[in-house]
Each structure stands twice: as C-alpha cells, then as structure tokens.
C-alpha atoms as a PDB file:
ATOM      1  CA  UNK A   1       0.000   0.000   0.000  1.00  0.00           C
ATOM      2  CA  UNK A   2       1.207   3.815  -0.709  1.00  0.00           C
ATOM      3  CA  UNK A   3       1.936   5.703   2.188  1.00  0.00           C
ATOM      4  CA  UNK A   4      -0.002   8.360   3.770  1.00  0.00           C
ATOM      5  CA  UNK A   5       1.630  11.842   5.156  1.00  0.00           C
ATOM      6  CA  UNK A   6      -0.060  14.545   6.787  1.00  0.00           C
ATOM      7  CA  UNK A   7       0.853  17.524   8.033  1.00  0.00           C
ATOM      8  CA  UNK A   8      -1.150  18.582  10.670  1.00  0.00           C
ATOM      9  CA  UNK A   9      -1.579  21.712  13.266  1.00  0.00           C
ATOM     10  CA  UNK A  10      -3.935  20.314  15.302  1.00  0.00           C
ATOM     11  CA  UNK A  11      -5.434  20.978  18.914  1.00  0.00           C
ATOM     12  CA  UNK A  12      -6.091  17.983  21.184  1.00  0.00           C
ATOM     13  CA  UNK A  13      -3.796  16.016  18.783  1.00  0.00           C
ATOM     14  CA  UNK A  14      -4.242  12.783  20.481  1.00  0.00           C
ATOM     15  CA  UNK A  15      -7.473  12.492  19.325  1.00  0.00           C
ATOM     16  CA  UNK A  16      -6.994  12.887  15.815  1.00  0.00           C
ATOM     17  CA  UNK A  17      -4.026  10.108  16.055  1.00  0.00           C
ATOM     18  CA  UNK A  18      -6.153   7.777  17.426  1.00  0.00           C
ATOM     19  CA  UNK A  19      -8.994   8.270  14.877  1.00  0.00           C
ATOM     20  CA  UNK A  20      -5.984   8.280  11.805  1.00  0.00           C
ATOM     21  CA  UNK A  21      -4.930   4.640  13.600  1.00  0.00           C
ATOM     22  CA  UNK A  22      -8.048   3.109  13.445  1.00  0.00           C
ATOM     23  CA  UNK A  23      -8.270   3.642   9.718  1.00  0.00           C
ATOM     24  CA  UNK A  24      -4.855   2.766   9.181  1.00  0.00           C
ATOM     25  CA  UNK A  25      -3.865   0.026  11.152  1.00  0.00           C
ATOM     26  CA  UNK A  26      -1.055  -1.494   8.885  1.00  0.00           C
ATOM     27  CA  UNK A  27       0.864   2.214   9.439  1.00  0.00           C
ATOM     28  CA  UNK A  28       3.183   2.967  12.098  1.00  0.00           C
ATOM     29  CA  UNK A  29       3.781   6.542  13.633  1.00  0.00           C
ATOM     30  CA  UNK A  30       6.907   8.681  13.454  1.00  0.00           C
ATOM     31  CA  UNK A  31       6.127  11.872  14.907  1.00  0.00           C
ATOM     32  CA  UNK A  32       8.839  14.611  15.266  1.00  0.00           C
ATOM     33  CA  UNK A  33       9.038  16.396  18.423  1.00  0.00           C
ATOM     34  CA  UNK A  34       6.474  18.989  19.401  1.00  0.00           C
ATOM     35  CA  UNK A  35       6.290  22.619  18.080  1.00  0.00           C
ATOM     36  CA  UNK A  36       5.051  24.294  21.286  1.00  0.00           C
ATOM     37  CA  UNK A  37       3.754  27.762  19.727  1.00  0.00           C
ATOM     38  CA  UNK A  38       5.977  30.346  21.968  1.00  0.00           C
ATOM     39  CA  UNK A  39       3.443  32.562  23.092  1.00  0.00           C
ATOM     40  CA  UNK A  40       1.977  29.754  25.469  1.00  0.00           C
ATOM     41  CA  UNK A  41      -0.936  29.534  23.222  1.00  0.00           C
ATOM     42  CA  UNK A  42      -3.085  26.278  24.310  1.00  0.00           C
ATOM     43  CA  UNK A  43      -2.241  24.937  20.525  1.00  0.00           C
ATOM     44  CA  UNK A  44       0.676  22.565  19.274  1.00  0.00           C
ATOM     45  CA  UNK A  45       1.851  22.136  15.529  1.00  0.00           C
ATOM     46  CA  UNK A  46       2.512  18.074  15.642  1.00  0.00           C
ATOM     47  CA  UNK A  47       4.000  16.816  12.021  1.00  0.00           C
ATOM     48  CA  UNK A  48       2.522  13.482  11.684  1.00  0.00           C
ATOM     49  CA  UNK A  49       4.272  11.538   9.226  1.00  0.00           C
ATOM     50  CA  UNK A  50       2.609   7.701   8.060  1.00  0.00           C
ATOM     51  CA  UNK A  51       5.346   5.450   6.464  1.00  0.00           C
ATOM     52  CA  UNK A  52       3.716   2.259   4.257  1.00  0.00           C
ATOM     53  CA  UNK A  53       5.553  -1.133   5.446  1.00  0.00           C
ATOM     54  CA  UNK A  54       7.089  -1.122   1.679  1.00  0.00           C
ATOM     55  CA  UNK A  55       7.116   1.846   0.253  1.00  0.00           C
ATOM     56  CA  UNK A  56       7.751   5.585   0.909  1.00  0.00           C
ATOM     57  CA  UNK A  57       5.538   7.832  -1.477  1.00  0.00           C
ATOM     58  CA  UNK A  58       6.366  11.335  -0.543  1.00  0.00           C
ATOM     59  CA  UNK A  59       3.405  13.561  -0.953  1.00  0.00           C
ATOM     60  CA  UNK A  60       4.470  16.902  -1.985  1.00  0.00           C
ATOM     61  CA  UNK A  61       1.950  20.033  -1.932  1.00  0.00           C
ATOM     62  CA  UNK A  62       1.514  20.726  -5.471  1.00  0.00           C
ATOM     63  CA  UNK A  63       1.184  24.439  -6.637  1.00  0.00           C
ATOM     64  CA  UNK A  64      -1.188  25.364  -8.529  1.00  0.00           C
ATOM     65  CA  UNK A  65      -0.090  27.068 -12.474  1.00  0.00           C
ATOM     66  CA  UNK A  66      -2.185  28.665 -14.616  1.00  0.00           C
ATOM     67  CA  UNK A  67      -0.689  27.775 -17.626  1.00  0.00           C
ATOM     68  CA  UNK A  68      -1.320  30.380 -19.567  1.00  0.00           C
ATOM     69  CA  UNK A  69       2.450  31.528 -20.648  1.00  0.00           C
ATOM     70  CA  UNK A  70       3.406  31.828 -24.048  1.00  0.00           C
ATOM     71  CA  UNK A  71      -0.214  31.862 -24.794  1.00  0.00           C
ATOM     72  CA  UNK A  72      -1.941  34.636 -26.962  1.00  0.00           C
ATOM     73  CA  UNK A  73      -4.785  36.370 -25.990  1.00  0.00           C
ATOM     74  CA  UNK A  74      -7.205  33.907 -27.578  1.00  0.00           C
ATOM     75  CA  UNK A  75      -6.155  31.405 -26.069  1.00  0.00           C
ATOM     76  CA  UNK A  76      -6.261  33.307 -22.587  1.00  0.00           C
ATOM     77  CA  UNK A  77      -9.343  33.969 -22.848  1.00  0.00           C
ATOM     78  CA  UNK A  78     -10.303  30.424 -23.991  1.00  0.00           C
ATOM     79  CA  UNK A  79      -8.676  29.137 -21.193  1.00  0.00           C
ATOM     80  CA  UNK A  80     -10.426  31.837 -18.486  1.00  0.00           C
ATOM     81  CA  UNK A  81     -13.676  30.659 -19.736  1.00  0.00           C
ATOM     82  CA  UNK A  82     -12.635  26.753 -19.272  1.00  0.00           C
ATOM     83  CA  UNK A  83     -10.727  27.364 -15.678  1.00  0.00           C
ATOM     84  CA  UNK A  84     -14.870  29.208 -15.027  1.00  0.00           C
ATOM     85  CA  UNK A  85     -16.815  26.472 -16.283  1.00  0.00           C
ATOM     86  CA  UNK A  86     -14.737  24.176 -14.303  1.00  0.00           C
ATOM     87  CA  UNK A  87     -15.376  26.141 -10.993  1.00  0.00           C
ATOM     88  CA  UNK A  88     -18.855  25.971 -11.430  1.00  0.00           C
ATOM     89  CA  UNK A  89     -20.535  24.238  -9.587  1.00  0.00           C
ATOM     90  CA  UNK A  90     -17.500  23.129  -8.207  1.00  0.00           C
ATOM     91  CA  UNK A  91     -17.751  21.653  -4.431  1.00  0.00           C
ATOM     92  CA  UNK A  92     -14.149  22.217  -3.674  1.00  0.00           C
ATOM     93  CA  UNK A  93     -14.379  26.105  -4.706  1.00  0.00           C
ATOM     94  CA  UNK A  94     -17.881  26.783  -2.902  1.00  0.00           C
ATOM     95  CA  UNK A  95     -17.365  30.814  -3.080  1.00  0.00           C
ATOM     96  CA  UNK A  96     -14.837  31.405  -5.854  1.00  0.00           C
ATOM     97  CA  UNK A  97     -12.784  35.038  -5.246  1.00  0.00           C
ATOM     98  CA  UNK A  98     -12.714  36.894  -7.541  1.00  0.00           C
ATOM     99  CA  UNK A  99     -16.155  35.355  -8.476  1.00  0.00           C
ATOM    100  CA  UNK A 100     -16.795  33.558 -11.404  1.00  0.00           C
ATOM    101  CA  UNK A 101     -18.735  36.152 -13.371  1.00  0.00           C
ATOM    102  CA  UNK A 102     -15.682  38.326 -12.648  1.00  0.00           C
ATOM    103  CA  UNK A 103     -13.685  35.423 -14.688  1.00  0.00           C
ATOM    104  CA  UNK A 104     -16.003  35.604 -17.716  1.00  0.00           C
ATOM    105  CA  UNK A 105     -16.499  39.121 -17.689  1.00  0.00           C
ATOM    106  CA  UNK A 106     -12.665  40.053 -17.729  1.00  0.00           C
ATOM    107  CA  UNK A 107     -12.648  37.176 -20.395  1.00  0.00           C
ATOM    108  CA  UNK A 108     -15.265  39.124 -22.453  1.00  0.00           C
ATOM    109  CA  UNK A 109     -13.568  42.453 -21.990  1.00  0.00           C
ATOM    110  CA  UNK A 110     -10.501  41.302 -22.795  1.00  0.00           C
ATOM    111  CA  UNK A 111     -11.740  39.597 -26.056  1.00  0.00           C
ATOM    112  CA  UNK A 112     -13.514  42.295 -27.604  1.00  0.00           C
ATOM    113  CA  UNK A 113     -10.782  44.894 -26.454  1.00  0.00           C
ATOM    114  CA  UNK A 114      -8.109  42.352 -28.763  1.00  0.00           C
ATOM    115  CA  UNK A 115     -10.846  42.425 -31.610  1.00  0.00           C
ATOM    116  CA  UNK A 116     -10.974  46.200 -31.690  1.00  0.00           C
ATOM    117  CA  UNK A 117      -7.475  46.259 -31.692  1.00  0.00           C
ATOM    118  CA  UNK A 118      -6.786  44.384 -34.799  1.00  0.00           C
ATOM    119  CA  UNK A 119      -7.204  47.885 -36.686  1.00  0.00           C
ATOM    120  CA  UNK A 120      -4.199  49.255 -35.211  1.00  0.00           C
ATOM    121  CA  UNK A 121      -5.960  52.021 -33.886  1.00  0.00           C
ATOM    122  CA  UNK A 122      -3.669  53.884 -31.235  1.00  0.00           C
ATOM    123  CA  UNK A 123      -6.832  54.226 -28.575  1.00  0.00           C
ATOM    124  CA  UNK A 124      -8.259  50.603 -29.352  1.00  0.00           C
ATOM    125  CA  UNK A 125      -4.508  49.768 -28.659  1.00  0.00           C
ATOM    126  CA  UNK A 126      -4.533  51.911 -25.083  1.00  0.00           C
ATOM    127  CA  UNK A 127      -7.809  49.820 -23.813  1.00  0.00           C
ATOM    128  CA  UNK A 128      -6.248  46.567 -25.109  1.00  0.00           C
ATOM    129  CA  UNK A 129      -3.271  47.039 -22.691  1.00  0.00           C
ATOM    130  CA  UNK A 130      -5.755  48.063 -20.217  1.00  0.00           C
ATOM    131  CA  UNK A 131      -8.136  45.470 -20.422  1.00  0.00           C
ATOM    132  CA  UNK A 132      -5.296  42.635 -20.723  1.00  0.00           C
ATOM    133  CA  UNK A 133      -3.239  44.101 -17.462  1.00  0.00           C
ATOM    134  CA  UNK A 134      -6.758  43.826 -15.761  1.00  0.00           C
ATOM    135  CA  UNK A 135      -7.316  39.986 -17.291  1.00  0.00           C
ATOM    136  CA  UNK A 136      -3.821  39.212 -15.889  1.00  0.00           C
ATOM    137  CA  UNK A 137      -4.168  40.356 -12.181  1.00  0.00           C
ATOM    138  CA  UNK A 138      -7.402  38.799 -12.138  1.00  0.00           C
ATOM    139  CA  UNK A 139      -6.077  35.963 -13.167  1.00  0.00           C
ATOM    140  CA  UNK A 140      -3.351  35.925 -10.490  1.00  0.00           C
ATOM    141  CA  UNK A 141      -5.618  36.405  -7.919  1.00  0.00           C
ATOM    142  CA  UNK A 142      -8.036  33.295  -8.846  1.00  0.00           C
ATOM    143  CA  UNK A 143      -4.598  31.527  -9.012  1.00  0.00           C
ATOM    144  CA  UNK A 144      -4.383  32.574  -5.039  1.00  0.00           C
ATOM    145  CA  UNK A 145      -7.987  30.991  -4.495  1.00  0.00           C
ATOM    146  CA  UNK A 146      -7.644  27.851  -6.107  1.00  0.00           C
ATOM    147  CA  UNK A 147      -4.152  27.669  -4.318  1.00  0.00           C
ATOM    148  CA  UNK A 148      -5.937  28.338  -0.678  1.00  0.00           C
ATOM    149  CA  UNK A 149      -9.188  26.597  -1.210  1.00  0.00           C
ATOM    150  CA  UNK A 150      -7.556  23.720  -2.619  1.00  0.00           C
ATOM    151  CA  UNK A 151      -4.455  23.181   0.290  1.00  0.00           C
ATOM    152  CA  UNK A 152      -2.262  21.796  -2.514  1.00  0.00           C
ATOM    153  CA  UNK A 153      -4.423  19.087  -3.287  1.00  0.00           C
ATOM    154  CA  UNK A 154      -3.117  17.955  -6.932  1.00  0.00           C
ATOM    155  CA  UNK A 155      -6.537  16.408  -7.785  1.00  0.00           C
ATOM    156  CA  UNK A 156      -8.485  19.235  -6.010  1.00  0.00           C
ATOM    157  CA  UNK A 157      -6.271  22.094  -8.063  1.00  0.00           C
ATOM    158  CA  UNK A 158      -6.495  20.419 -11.461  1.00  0.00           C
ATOM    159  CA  UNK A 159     -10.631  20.371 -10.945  1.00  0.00           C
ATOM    160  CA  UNK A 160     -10.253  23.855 -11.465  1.00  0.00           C
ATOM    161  CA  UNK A 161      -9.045  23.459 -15.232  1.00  0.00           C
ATOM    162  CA  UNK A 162      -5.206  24.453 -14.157  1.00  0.00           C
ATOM    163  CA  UNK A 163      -2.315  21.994 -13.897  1.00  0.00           C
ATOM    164  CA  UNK A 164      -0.164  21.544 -10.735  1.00  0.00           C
ATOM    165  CA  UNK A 165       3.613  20.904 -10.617  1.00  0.00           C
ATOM    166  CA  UNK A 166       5.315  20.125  -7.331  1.00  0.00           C
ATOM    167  CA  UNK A 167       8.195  21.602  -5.414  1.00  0.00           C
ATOM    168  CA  UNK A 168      11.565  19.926  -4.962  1.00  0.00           C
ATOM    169  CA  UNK A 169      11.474  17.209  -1.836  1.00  0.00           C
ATOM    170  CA  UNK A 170      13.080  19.547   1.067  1.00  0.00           C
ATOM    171  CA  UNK A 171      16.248  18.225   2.372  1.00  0.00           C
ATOM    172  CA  UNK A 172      16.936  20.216   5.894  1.00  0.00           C
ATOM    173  CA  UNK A 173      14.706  22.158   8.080  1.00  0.00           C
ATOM    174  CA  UNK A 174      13.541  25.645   7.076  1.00  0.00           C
ATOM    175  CA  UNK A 175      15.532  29.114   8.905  1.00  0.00           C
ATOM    176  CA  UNK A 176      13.460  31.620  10.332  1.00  0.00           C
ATOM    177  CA  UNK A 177      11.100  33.388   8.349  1.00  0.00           C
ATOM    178  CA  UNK A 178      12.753  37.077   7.351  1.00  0.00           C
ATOM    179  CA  UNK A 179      11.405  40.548   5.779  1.00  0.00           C
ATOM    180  CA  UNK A 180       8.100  40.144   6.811  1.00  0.00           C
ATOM    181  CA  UNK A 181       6.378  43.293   5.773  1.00  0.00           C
ATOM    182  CA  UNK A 182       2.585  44.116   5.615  1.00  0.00           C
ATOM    183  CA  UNK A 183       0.724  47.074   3.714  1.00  0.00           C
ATOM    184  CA  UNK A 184      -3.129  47.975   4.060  1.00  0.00           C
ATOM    185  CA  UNK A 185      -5.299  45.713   1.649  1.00  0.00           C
ATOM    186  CA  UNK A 186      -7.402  47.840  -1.493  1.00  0.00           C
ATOM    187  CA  UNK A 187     -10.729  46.666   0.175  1.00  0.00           C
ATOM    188  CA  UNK A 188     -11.789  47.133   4.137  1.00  0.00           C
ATOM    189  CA  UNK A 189     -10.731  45.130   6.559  1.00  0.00           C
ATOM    190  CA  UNK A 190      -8.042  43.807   4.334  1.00  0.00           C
ATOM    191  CA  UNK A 191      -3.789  43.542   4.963  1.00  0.00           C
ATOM    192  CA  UNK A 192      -1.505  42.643   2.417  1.00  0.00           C
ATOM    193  CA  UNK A 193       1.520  40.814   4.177  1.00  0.00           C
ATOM    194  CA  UNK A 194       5.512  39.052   1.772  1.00  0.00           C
ATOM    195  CA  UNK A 195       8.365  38.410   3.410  1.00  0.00           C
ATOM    196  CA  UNK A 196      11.282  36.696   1.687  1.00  0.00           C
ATOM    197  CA  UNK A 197      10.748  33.316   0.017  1.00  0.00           C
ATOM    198  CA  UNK A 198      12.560  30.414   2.574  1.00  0.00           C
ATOM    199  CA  UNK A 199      14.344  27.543   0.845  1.00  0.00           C
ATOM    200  CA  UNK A 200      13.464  24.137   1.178  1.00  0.00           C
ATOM    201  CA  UNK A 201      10.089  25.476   2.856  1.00  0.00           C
ATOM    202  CA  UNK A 202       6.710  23.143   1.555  1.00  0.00           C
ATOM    203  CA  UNK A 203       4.540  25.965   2.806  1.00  0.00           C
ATOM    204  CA  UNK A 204       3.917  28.641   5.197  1.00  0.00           C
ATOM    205  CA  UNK A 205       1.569  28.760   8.186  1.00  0.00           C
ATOM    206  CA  UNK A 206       0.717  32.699   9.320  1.00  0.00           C
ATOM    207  CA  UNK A 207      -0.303  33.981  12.760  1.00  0.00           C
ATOM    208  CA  UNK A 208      -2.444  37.082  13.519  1.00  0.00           C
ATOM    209  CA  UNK A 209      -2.414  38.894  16.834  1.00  0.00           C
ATOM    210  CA  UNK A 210      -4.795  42.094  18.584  1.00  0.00           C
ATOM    211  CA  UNK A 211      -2.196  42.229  21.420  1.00  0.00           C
ATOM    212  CA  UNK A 212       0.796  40.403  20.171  1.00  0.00           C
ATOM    213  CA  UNK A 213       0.303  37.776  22.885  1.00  0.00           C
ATOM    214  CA  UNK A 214      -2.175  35.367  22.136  1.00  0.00           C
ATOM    215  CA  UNK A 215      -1.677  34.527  18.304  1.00  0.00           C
ATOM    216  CA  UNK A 216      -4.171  32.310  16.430  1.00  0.00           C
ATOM    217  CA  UNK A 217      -3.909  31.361  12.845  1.00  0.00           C
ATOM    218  CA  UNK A 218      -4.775  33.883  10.066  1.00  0.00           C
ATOM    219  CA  UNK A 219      -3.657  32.397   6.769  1.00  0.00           C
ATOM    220  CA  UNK A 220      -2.691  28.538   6.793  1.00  0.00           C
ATOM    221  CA  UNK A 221      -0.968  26.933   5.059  1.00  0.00           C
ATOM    222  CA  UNK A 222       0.255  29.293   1.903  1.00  0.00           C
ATOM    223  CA  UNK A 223       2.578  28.683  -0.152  1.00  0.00           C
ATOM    224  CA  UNK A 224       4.098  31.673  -2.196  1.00  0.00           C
ATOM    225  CA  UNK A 225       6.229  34.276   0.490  1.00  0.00           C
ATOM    226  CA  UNK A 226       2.979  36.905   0.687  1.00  0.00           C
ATOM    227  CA  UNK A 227      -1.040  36.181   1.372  1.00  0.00           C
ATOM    228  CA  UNK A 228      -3.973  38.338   1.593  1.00  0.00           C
ATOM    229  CA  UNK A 229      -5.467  38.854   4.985  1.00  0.00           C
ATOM    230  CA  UNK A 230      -8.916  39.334   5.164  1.00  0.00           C
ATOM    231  CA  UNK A 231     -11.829  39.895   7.871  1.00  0.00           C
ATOM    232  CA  UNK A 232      -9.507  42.138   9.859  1.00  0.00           C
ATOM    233  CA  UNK A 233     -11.574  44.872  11.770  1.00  0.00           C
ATOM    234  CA  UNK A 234     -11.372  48.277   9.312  1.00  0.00           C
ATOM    235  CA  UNK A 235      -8.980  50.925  10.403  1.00  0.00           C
ATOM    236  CA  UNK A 236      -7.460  48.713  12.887  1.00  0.00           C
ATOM    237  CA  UNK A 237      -3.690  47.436  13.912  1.00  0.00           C
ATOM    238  CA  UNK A 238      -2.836  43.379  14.107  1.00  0.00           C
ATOM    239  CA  UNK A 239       0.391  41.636  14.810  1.00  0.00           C
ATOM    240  CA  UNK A 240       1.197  39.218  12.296  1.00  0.00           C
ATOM    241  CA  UNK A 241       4.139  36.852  12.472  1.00  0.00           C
ATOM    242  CA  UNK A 242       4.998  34.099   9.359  1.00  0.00           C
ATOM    243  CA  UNK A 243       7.202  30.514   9.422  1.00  0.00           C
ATOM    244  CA  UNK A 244       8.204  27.754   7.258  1.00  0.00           C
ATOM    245  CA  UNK A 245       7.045  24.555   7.307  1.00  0.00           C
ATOM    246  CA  UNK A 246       8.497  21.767   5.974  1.00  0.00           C
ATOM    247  CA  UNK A 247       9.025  17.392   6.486  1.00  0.00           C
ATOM    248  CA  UNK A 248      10.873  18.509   9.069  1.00  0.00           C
ATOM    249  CA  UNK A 249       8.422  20.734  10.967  1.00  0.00           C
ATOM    250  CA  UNK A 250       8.197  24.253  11.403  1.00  0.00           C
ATOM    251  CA  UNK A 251      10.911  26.692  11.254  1.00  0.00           C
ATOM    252  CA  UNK A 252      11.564  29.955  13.691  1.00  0.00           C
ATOM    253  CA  UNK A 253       9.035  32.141  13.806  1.00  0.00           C
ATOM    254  CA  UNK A 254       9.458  36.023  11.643  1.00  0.00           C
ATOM    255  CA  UNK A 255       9.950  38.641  13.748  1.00  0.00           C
ATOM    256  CA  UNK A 256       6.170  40.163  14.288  1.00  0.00           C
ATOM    257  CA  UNK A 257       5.235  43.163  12.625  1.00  0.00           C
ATOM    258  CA  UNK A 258       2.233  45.454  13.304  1.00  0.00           C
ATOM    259  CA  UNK A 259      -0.506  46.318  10.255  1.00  0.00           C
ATOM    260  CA  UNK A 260      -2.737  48.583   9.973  1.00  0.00           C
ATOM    261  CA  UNK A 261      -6.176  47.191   7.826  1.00  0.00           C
ATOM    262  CA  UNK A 262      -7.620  49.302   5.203  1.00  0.00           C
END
C-alpha cells in the first residue's frame, strides 16, 4: 500500500491520532518532536508523518499554475472561460474570489478589447493594454484561491481546469522566516503581508495577533512568500508573524510586525 503523510496543526492532537490509527492500522507513527507555539498559546503544531511497510511515497503540496504563458490572448481567454466552467458548480471552490462572473467578464472584456485592436488604432490599442493588465491580475488572484481553497491538493487544483507541478522534496529544516512586511489591503478590513521566500520550505503557516500575545492562525498553510489577509476589523492594527514549514516541521518564527487594515 502507498503511504499516507499529513501535516497537521492540530489541537487535542491525540485524538486525531487515534482516529488516523483506526483507519490505518497497517501504518506505524513517526512523529517529530512537538512545536510548542511560543506565546503559550493552548495549541501545538505536531508533524505526523505515516510510512507504508514497503514503500515511501512522498506527498508533496503541489502548486497550482495557470498555464497560460506563451499563450496569446485567444487562447487566454479560452482558457479563463474553461478554468470558469470548471469552478462551477465546483464543491471544492464553494465561493470562488474573484467570483466567477468576474472570470467571464474580464474574459469578455478582454476579447472584444483584442478584436478592436486588430485595426491598429492607437486608442483601441490603449484599452487593449488596459483590459489585458486587468485579465492578468485577475487571473493571479483566482490563481491565489484555487491555491488556498484547494491546500495543494493535486486532484483538487487540477478540478479547477489548471495543472499543478510540485516543489523539490526539502532536504533540511527551514531558517526563520525574514522581511516580513505588511501594507493595508485595497478593500476594508483587508492587509496585504511578503516576506522573503525560505528555501526548502513546503509551505507557510501565518499567525495574527490584537495584542501580540495570544496569536491564532490567520492564513494557513500558503505557499508563495505573501497572502492576503482578510476579515480584519477596518482601520485597525494586528500583529502578524509568518514561518516555514516543511518534512521537518516548522521553522523559527518572523519577527512580528504590526498592520494597519484598510
């Protein structure tokens, strides 16, 4: 039989062990030492690794890619409309962000702005460069959802119409998180937080904070160096804090920063 891995931050751990063991009796535990979180929070990051009596499979989190380089705008478009459709309906993407009418509508816009343009007129030009830097950040940001909603699932990410591809294995533990930075969001309640990209990291788990004492989860797991906070209280500051996660378990905690939300 494959092997199953799962990494897990979990609360009352135990209990999810014992209900993993009883569907998986053949599997032995390894389980690395704990990550107590070091605020004293009542919470404890366990990585729970399942090894298969012949076989390793390592699981990585796949990413999810557009695959839309190269391609002309056609073809984007084509493929906007497909990665919609497949949403629809979806069960995995119950509230699609951007939403899916945003997809086809940028798809439209986008379309008929290239159309116009094919008569080399200077303005039709201007709104075709418009239009298709508008397509592309859209784009980028239903990239982001599929990426969250799906937690790296490769089956659950290519549902969407996009194809996957899978970070290298990680070979040490990650450092501590560094450059952690955070700007107000362009909608309310919103904080826009990057830091700098950790090697051999499989994803990132992100901590918000009123007081910057008791933490609890704002944005796990991600897996590009910056995320999107939302739900934040308007006009108000929160401590945020970001780490690496890897086979190994989680890395040193950023130093926290303080963000105002738009």
């Amino acid at each position: 039989m494959s092997c199953i891995r799962l990494l897990l931050s979990v609360v009352g751990c135990s209990t999810v062990v014992d209900e993993l063991l009883k569907e998986s009796a053949q599997f032995f535990l390894v389980y690395f030492p704990l990550f107590p979180v070091n605020d004293g929070i009542a919470r404890t990051r366990l990585t729970i690794i399942f090894y298969s009596f012949n076989q390793l499979n390592r699981t990585i989190m796949s990413q999810a890619v557009l695959g839309m380089s190269g391609m002309n705008v056609p073809k984007r478009v084509l493929k906007a409309r497909h990665i919609a459709s497949k949403l629809t309906g979806n069960s995995s993407y119950t509230t699609p962000s951007p939403a899916i009418i945003q997809i086809t509508d940028s798809a439209t816009a986008l379309e008929k702005a290239y159309n116009d343009s094919r008569s080399k007129d200077e303005g039709m030009m201007t709104i075709l460069r418009t239009k298709y830097k508008a397509f592309k950040l859209l784009m980028v940001l239903v990239l982001a959802y599929i990426q969250q909603a799906s937690g790296g699932d490769e089956i659950i990410i290519e549902s969407a119409g996009i194809t996957t591809k899978k970070p290298p294995v990680p070979t040490q533990p990650v450092s501590k998180a560094l450059g952690l930075k955070g700007v107000m969001g362009a909608l309310a309640g919103q904080t826009i937080l990057k830091w700098k990209a950790l090697q051999f990291r499989k994803s990132y788990i992100v901590d918000k904070s009123a007081d910057g004492i008791t933490w609890v989860d704002a944005k796990s797991p991600c897996t590009r160096a910056g995320v999107i906070v939302t739900g934040l209280v308007p006009e108000t500051y929160t401590w945020f804090k970001v780490a690496g996660v890897n086979i190994f378990g989680q890395g040193e905690w950023s130093d926290p920063v303080r963000v105002e939300a738009k």
